[in-house]
Protein backbone atom coordinates (compact mmCIF):
# COMPACT_ATOMS: atom_id res chain seq x y z
CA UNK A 1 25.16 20.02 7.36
CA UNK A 2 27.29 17.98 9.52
CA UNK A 3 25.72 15.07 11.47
CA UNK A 4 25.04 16.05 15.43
CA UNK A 5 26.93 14.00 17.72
CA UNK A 6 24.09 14.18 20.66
CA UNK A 7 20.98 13.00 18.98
CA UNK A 8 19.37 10.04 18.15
CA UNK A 9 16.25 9.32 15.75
CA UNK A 10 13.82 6.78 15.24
CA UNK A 11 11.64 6.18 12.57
CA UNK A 12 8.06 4.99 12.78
CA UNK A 13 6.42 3.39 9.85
CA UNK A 14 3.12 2.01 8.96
CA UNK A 15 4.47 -1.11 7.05
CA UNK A 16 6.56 -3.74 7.80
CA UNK A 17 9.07 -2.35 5.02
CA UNK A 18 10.59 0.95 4.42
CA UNK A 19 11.52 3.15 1.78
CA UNK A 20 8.13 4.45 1.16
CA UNK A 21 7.76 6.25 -2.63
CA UNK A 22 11.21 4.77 -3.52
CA UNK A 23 9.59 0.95 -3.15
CA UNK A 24 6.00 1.94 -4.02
CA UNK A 25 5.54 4.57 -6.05
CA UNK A 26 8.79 4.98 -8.35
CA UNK A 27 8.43 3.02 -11.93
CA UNK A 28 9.91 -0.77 -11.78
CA UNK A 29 11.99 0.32 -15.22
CA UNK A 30 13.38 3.25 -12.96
CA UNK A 31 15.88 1.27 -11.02
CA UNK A 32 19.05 3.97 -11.27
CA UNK A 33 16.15 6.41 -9.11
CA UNK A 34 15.63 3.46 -6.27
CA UNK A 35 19.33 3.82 -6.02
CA UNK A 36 18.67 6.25 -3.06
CA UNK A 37 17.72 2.84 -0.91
CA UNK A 38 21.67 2.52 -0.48
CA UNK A 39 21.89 5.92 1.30
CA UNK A 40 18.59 5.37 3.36
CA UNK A 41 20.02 1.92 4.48
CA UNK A 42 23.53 3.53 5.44
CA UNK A 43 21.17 6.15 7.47
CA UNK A 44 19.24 3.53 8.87
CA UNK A 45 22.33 1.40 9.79
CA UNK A 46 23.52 4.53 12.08
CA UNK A 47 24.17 3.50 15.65
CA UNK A 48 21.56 6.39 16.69
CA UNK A 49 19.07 5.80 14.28
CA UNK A 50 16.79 2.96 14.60
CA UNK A 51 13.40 1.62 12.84
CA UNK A 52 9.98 0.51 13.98
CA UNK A 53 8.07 -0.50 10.93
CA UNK A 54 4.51 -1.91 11.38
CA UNK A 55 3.60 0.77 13.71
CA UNK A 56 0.33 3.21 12.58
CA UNK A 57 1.07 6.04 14.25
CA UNK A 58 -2.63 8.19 14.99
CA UNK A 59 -3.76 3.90 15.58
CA UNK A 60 -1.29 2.26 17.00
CA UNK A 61 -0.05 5.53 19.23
CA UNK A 62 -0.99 8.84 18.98
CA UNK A 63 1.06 12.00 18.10
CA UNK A 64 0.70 13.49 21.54
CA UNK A 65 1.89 10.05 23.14
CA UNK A 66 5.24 10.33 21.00
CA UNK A 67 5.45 14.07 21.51
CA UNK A 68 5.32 13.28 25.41
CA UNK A 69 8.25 10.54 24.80
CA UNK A 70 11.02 12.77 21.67
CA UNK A 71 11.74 16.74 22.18
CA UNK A 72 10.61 16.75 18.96
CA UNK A 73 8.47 14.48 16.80
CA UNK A 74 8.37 15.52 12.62
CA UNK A 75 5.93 13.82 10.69
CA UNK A 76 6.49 13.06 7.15
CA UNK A 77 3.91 10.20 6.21
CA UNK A 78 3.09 12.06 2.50
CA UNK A 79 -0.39 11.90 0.46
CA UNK A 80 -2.09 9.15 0.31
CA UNK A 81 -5.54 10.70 -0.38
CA UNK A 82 -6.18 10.93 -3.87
CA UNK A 83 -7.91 14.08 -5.81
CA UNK A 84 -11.25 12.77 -7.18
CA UNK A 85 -12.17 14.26 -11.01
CA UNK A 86 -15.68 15.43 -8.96
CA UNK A 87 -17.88 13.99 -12.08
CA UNK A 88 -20.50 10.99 -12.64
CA UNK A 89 -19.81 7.35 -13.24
CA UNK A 90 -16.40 8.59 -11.58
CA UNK A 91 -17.22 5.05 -9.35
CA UNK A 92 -17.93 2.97 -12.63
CA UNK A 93 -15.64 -0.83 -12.72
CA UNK A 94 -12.95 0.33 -15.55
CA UNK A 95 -11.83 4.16 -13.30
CA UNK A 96 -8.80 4.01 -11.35
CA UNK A 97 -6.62 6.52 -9.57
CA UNK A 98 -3.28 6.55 -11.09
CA UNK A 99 -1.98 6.11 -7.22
CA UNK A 100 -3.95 2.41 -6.89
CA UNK A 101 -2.75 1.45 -10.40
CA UNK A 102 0.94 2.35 -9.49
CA UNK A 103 -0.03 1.07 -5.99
CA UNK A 104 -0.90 -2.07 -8.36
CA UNK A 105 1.87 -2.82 -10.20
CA UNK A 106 4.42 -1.67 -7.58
CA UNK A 107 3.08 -4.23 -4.69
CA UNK A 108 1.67 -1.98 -2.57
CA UNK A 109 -0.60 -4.16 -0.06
CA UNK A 110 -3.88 -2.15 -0.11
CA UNK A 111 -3.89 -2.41 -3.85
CA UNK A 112 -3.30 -5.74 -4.47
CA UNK A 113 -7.44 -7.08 -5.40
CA UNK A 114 -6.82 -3.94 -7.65
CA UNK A 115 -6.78 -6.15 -10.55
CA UNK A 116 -7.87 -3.63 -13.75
CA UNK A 117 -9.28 -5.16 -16.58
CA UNK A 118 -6.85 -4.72 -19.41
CA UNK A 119 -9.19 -5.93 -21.98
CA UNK A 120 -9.78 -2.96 -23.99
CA UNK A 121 -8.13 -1.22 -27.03
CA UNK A 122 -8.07 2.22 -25.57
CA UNK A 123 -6.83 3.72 -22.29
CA UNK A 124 -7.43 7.35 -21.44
CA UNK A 125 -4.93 8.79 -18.60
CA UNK A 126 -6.39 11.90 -17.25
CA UNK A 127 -3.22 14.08 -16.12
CA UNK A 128 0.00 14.57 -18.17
CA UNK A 129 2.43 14.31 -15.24
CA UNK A 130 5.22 12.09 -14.77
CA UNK A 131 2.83 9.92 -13.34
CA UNK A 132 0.85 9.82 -15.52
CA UNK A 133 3.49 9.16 -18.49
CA UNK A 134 4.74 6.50 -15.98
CA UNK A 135 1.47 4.34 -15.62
CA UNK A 136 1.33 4.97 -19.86
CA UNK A 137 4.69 3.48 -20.14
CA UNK A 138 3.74 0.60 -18.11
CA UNK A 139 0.70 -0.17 -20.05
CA UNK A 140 2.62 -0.11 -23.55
CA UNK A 141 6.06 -1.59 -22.60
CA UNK A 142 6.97 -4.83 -24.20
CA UNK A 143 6.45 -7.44 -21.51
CA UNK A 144 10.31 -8.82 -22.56
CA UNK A 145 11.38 -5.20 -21.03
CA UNK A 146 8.63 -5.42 -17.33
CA UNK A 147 9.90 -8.88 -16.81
CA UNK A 148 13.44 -7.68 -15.79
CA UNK A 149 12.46 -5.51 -13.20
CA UNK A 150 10.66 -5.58 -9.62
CA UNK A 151 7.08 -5.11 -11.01
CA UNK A 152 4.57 -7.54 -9.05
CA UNK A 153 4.33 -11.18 -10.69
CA UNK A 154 0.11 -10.32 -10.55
CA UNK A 155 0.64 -7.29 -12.86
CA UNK A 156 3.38 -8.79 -14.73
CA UNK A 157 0.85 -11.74 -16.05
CA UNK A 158 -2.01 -9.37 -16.67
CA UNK A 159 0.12 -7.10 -18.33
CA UNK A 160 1.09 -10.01 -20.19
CA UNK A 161 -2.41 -10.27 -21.47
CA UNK A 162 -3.10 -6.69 -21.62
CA UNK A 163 -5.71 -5.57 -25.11
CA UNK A 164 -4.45 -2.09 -24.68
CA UNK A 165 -3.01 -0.83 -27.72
CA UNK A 166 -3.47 2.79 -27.36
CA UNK A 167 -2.97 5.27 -24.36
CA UNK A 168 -4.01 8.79 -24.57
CA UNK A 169 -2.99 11.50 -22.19
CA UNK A 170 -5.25 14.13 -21.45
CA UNK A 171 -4.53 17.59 -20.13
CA UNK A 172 -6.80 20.38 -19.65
CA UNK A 173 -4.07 22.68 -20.93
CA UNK A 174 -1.86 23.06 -23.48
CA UNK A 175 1.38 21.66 -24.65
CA UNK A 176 3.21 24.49 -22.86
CA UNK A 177 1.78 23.53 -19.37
CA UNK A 178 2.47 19.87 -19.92
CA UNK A 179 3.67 19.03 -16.11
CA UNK A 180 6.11 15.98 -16.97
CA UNK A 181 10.04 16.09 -17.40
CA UNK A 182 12.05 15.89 -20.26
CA UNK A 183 13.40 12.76 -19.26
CA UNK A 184 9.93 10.96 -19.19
CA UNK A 185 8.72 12.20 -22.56
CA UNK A 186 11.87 11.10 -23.96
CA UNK A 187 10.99 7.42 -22.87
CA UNK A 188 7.75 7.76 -24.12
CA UNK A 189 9.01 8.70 -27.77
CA UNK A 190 11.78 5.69 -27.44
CA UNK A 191 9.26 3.37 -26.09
CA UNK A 192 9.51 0.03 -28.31
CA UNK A 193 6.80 -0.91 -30.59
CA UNK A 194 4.31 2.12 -29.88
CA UNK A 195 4.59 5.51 -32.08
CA UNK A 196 3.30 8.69 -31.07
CA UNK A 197 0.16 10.30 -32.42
CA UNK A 198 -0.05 14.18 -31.99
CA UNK A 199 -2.91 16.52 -33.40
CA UNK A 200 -0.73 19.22 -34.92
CA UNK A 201 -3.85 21.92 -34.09
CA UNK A 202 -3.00 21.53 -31.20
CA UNK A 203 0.56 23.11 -31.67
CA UNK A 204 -0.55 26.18 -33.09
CA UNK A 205 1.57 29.73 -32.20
CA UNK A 206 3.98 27.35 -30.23
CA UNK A 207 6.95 27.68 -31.97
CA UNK A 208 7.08 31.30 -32.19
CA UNK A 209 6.68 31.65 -28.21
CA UNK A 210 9.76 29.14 -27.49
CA UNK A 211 12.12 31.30 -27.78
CA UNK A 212 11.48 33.25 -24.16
CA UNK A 213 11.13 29.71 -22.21
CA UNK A 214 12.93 28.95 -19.54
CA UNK A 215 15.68 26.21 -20.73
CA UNK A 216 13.98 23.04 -19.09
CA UNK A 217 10.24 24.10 -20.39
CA UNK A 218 12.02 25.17 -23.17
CA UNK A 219 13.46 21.77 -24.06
CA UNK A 220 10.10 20.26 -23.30
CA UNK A 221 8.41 22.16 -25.92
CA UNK A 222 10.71 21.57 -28.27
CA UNK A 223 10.71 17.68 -28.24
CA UNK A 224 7.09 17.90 -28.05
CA UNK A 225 7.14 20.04 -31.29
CA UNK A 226 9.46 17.81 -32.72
CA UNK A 227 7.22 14.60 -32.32
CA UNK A 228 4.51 16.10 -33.04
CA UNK A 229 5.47 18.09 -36.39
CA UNK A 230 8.71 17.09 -37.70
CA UNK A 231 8.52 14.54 -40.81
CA UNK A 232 10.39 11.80 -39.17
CA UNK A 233 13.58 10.12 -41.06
CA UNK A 234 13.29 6.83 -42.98
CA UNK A 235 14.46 4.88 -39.81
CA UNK A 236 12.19 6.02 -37.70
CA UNK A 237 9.19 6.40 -40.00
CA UNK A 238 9.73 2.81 -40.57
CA UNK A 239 10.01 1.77 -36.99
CA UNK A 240 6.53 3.86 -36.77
CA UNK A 241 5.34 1.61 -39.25
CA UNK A 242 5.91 -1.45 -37.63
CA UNK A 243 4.49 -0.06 -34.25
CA UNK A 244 1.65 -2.16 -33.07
CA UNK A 245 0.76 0.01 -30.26
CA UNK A 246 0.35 3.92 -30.18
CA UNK A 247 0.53 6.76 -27.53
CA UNK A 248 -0.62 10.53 -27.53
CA UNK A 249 -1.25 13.71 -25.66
CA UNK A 250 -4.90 14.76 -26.03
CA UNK A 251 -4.81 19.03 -24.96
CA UNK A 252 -7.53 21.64 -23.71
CA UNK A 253 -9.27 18.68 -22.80
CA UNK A 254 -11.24 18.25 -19.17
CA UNK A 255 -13.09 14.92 -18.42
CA UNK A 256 -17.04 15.96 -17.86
CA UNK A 257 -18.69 12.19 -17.56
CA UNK A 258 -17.64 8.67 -17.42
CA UNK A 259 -19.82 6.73 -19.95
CA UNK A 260 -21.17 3.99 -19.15
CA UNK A 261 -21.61 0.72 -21.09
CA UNK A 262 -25.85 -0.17 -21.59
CA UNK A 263 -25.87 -2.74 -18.90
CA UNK A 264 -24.44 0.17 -17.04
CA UNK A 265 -22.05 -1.20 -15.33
CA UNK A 266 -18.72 -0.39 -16.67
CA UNK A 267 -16.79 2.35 -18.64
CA UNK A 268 -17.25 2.57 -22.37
CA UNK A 269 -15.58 5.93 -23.10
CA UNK A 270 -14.82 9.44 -21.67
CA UNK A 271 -16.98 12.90 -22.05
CA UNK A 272 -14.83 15.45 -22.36
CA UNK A 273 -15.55 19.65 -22.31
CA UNK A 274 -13.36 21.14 -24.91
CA UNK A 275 -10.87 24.02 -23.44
CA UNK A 276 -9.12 27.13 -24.56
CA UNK A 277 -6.89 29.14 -22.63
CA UNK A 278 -6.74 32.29 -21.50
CA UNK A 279 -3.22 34.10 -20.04
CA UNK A 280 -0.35 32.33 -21.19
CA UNK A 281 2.99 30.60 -19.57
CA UNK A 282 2.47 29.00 -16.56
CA UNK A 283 -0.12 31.29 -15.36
CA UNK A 284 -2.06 29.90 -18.34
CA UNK A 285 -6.08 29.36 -17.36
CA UNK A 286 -8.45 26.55 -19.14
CA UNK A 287 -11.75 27.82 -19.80
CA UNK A 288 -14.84 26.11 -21.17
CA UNK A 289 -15.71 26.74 -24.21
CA UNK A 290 -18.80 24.77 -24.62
CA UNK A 291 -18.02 22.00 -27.26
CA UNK A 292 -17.69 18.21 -26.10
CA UNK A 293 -16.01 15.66 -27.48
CA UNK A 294 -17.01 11.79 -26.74
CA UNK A 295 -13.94 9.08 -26.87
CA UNK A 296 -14.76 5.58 -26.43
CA UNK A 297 -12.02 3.63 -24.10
CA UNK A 298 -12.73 1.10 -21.77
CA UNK A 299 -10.06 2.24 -19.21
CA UNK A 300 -9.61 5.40 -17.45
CA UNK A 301 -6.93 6.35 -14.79
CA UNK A 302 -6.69 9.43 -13.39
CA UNK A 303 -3.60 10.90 -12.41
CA UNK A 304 -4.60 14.52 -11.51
CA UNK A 305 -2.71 14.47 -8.24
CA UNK A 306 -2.64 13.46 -4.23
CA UNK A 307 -3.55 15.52 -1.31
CA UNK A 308 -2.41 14.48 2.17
CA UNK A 309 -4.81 13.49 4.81
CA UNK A 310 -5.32 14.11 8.71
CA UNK A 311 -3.41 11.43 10.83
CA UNK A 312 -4.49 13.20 14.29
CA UNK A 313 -7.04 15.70 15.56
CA UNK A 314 -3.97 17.00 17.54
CA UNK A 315 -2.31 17.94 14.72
CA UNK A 316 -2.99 21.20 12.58
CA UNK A 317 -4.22 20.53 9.68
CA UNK A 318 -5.44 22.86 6.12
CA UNK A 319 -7.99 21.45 4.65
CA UNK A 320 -8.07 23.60 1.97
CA UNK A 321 -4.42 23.06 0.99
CA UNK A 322 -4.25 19.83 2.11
CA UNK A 323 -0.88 20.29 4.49
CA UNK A 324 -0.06 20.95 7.68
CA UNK A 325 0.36 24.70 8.32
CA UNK A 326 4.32 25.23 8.76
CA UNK A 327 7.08 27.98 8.54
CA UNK A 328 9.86 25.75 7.36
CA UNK A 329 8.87 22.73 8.21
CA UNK A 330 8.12 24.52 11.73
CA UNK A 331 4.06 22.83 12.63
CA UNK A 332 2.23 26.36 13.11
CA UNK A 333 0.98 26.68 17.15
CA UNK A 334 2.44 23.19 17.99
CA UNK A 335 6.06 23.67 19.60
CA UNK A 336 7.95 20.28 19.23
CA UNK A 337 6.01 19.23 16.13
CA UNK A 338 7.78 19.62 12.32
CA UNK A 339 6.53 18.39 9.43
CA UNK A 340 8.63 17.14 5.98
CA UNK A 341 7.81 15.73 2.25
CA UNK A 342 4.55 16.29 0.34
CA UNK A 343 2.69 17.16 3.44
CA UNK A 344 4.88 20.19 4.13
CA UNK A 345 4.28 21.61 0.77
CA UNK A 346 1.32 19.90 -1.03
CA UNK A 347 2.00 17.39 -3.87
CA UNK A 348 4.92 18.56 -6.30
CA UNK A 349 8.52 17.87 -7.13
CA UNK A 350 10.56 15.03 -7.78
CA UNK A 351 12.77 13.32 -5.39
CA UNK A 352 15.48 15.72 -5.40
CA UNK A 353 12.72 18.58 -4.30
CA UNK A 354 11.34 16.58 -1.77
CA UNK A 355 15.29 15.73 0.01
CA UNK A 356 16.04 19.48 -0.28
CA UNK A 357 12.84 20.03 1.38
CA UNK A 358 13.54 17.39 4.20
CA UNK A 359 17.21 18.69 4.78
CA UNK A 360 15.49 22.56 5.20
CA UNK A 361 12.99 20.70 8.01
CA UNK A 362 16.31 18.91 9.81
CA UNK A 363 17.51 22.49 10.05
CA UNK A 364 14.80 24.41 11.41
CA UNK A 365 14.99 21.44 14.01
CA UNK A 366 18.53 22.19 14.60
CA UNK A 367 18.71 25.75 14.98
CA UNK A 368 15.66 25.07 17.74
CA UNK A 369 17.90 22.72 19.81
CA UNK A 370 20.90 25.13 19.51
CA UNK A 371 18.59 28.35 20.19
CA UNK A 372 16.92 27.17 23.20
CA UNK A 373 13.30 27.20 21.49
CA UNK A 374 13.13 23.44 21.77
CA UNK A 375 14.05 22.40 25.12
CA UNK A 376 15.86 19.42 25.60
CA UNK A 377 17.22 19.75 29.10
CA UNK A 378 14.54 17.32 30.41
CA UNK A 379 15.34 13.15 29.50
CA UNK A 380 12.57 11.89 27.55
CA UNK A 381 11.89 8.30 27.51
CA UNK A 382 11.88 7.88 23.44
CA UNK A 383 11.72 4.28 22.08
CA UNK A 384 11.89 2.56 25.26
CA UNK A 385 8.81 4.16 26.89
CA UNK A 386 7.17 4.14 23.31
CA UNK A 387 7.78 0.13 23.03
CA UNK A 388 6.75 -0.36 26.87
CA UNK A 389 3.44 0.94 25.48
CA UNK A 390 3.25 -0.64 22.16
CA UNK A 391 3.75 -3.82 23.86
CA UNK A 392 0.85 -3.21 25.80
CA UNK A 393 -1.37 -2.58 23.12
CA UNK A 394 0.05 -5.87 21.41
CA UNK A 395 1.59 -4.00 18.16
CA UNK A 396 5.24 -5.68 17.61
CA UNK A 397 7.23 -3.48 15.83
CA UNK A 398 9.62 -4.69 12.81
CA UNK A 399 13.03 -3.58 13.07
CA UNK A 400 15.82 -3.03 10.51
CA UNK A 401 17.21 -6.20 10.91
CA UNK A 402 13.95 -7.95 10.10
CA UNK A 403 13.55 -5.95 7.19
CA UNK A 404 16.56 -7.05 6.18
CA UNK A 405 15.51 -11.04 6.24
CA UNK A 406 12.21 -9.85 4.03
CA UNK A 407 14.58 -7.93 1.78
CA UNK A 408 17.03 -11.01 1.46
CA UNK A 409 13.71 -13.54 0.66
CA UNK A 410 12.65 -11.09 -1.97
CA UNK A 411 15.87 -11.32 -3.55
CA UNK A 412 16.45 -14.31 -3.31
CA UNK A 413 13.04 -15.03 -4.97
CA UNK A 414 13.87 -12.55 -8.09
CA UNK A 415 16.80 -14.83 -9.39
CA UNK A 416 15.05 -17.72 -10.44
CA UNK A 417 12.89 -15.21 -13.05
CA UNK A 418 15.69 -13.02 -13.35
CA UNK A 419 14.29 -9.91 -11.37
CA UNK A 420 16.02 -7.75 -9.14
CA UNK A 421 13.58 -9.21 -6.63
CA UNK A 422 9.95 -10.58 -6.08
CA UNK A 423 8.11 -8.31 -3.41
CA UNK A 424 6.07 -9.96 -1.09
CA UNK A 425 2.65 -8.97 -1.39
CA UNK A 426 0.54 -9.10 1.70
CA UNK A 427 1.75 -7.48 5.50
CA UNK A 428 1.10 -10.72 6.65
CA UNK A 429 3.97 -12.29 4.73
CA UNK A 430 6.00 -9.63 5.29
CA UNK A 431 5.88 -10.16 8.68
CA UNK A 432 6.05 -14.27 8.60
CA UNK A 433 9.65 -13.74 7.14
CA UNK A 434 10.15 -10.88 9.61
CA UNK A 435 9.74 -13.01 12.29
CA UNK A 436 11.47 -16.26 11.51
């Protein structure tokens, strides 16, 4: 798609920084996937593109008040709601969302008084995502491996003095509807120090029905088979050995209770219903069969997936699907208004998904300029009626340029400890630095 010569865009943006996902919700030891900052700063660095950070657009200004000042306006602000398990002691100190405790770790402001209690022995992840491998990797890295990367100095020292020596990851399917990549289980099966601990029940009939996979599910399965059945070689039976730390996938398993400890105040372990499935593949359903099973853990995250929220009562909204009702990015009933990222289609995919998906909204907004169906013969003020009224309401935007000064102090601040940078922590320091 080549770039339009008659257009310009600007970006609004609740925080002071940008990047979203790429700075907040991708793993610190993932730095080769942040690499897609360089191409959203080249983008940003456009003569027609400009950015407003610290602007909370449905608080700040409304969606009709920038619809009256673009010919078209696409939202693309992704789920930030979480999806709540739905059972009791759910609200107990010890539960976490997997998208605070990444939140956590990653320096996202509204999670920094997060601070989990990493006391315990035994964490149970709820979810079997890449997610939810992500926030296990975290909790059993070696700290000699977290210190070399962007993860928040809070969560650096607590992970430091993290009890947790064994993660389990619980899925209410099987091992052939595991929803994480290859790529992620292979870390977790290289992970340093921790060794994997399968139930090979849990494997049963799986080998025979590889064969028909499709190749990507069909690697999956196999390196799960592997791990979990394969007498291991001397090497790595001995690096096994040594392992002071462990890591598993716990199938047909769906959380029923959070237990409390007697003062009842805290988690002390997991109810789960036992599952077996009915259908298989993909379409595979877990159904109850009745039995429970009680694990004691003093940690539970669950990472069982986000759901956008409203941002305007202008703006259609599904409640049921949690999106905004679109043909191709196109809002449904709302001419002018397109919508991108995990709101667009719900919660799934990996970066690469999510671009294609952006780059199929950019066209629908093209082929409306060049069909007529948006009209842009009228001027519309854009930014400079938008900051005339900003201004008035006392909101001072950050630009580019002042993200750049927050970006160089973080920097600058990593190379003492020898990490890629130390992220500020608080909006209010972001925008100190901004402003100097």
């Amino acid at each position: 798609m080549t770039a339009r010569q008659d257009v310009q865009v600007d970006i609004y943006e609740r925080l002071p920084v940008p990047f979203g996902l790429v700075r907040f919700g991708v793993a610190p030891d993932h730095p080769e996937v942040k690499n897609v900052i360089n191409a959203f700063t080249q983008t940003a660095k456009h003569s027609r593109c400009s950015f407003y950070g610290n602007v909370n657009v449905g608080k700040d200004v409304s969606v009709s008040e920038l619809q009256q000042a673009y010919h078209a306006v696409v939202l693309s602000y992704g789920a930030e709601g979480n999806r709540r398990m739905g059972v009791p002691g759910e609200d107990l100190a010890g539960v976490h969302s997997a998208k605070d405790f990444v939140g956590w770790y990653n320096g996202m402001p509204t999670c920094r008084e997060l601070s989990p209690d990493l006391s315990c022995e035994t964490a149970v992840i709820l979810g079997q995502g890449n997610v939810a491998l992500d926030v296990a990797r975290i909790l059993l890295s070696p700290i000699d491996i977290l210190k070399k990367t962007d993860i928040t100095q809070p969560a650096l020292e607590a992970l430091g003095e993290s009890r947790v020596r064994r993660v389990l990851i619980v899925g209410r399917r099987g091992p052939m509807q595991v929803a994480c990549t290859i790529k992620e289980l292979r870390e977790m099966v290289n992970l340093p120090n921790t060794r994997p601990e399968m139930v090979a029940a849990d494997f049963e009939g799986v080998s025979e029905a590889v064969k028909g996979l499709p190749r990507p599910r069909k690697r999956l399965t196999e390196l799960l088979l592997k791990v979990a059945l394969e007498v291991p070689g001397d090497e790595e039976q001995q690096r096994r050995n040594k392992a002071s730390h462990s890591w598993s996938f716990r199938f047909f398993r769906s959380p029923i209770e959070i237990l409390a400890n007697p003062e009842n105040n805290r988690t002390a372990g997991i109810r789960l219903a036992v599952n077996r499935l009915e259908g298989s593949g993909e379409g595979a359903r877990a159904v109850l069969t009745g039995e429970v099973e009680d694990l004691p853990c003093g940690l539970v995250i669950s990472s069982i997936g986000y759901k956008s929220l409203p941002i305007d009562l202008t703006v259609p909204f599904d409640s049921c699907k949690a999106i905004v009702p679109n043909s191709m990015g196109r809002v449904h009933q709302a001419a002018g208004l397109y919508c991108s990222g995990w709101l667009k289609t719900g919660p799934t995919g990996v970066i690469a998904t999510t671009m294609n998906n952006s780059f199929d909204t950019a066209r629908s907004v093209m082929e409306d300029i060049d069909s007529g169906t948006l009209d842009v013969s009228t001027a519309k003020a854009g930014s400079q009626g938008l900051s005339r009224l900003l201004e008035k309401r006392g909101v001072k935007p950050v630009l580019f340029s002042d993200w750049e000064k927050i970006d160089s102090v973080e920097k600058s601040r990593g190379e003492v400890p020898g990490k890629p940078r130390e992220k500020l922590l608080t909006v209010e320091e972001m925008l100190q630095v901004a402003r100097k």
